[in-house]
C-alpha atoms as a PDB file:
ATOM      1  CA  UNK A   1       6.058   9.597   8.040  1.00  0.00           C
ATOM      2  CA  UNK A   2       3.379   8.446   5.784  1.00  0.00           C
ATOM      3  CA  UNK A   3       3.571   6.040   3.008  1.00  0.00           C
ATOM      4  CA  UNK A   4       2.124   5.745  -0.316  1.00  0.00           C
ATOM      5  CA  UNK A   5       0.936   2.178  -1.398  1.00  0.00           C
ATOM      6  CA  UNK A   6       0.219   1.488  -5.080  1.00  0.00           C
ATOM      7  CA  UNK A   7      -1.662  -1.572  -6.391  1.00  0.00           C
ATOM      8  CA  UNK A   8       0.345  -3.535  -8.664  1.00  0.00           C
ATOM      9  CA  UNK A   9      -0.907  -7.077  -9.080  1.00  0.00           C
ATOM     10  CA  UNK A  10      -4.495  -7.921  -9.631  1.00  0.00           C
ATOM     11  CA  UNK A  11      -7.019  -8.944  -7.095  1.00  0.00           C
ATOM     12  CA  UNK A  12      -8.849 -11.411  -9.451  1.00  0.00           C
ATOM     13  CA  UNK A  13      -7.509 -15.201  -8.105  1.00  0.00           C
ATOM     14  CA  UNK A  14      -6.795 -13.589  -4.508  1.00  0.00           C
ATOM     15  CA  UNK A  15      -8.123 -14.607  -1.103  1.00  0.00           C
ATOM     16  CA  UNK A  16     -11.270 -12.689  -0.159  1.00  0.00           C
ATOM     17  CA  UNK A  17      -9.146 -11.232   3.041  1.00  0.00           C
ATOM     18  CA  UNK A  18      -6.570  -9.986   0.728  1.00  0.00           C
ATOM     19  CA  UNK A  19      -9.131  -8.338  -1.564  1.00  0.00           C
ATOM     20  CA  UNK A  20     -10.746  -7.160   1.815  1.00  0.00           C
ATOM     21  CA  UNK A  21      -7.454  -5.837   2.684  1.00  0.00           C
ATOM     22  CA  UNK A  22      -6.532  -3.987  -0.585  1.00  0.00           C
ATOM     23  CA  UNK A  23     -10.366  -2.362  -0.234  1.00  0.00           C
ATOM     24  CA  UNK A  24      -9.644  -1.046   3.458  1.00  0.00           C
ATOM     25  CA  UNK A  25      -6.561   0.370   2.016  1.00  0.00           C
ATOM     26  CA  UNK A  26      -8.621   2.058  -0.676  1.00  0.00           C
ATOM     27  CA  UNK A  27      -6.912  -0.133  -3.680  1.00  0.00           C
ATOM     28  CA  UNK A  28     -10.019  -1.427  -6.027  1.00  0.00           C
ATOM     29  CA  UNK A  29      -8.138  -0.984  -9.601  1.00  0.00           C
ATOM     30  CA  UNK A  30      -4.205  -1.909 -11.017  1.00  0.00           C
ATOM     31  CA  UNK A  31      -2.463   1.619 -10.289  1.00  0.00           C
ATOM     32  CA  UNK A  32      -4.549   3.194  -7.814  1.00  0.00           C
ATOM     33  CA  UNK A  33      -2.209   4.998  -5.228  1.00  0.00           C
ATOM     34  CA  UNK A  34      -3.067   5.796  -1.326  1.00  0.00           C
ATOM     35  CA  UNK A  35      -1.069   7.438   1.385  1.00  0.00           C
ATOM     36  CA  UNK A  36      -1.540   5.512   4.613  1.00  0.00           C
ATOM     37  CA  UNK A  37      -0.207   6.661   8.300  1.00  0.00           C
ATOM     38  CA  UNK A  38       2.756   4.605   8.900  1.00  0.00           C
ATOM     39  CA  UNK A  39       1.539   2.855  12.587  1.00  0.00           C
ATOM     40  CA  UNK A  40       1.311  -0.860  13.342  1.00  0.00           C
ATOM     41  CA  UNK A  41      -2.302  -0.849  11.696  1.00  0.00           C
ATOM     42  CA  UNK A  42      -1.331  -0.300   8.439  1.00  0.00           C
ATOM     43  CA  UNK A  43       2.335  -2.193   8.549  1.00  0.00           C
ATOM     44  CA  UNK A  44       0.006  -5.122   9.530  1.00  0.00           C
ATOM     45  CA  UNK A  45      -2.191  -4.592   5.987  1.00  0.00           C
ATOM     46  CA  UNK A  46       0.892  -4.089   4.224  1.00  0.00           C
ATOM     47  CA  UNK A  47       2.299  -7.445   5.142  1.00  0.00           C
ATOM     48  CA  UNK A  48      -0.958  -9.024   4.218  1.00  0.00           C
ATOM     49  CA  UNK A  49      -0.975  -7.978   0.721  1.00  0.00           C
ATOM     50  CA  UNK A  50       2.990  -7.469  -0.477  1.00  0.00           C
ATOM     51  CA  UNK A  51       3.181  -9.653  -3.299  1.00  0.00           C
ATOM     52  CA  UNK A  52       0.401  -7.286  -4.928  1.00  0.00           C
ATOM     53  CA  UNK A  53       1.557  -3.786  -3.844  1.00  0.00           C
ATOM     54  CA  UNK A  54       4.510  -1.330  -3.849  1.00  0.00           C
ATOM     55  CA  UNK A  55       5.038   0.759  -0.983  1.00  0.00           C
ATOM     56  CA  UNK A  56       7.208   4.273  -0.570  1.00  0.00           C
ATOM     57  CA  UNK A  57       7.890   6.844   2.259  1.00  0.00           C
ATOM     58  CA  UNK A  58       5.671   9.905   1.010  1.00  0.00           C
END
C-alpha cells in the first residue's frame, strides 16, 4: 500500500537533513502532496520529518 505525504510545516528554520529529506521526498513548497511506496526506506524519511508532514494510506 502506498502512502501519500503532504507538506505541512515550513522548511525555513529546519535542519539541512530535514530539508534534504523533505526534497528526496519531492516536498519543496507548503501543500505539495507525493505518494511514496510504503517499505522501510520511506518509513525511515517519514520519521525524520513528522512534525512537518501529514501522511495517509493512498
Amino acid at each position: 500500500m502506498a502512502k501519500v505525504v503532504t507538506l505541512k510545516k515550513s522548511l525555513i528554520g529546519s535542519k539541512k537533513d530535514q530539508i534534504a529529506t523533505a526534497h528526496a521526498l519531492g516536498l519543496r513548497k507548503i501543500g505539495d502532496k507525493s505518494v511514496q511506496p510504503d517499505n522501510p526506506q520511506t518509513q525511515g524519511k517519514i520519521k525524520k520529518i513528522a512534525h512537518l508532514i501529514d501522511v495517509t494510506e493512498g
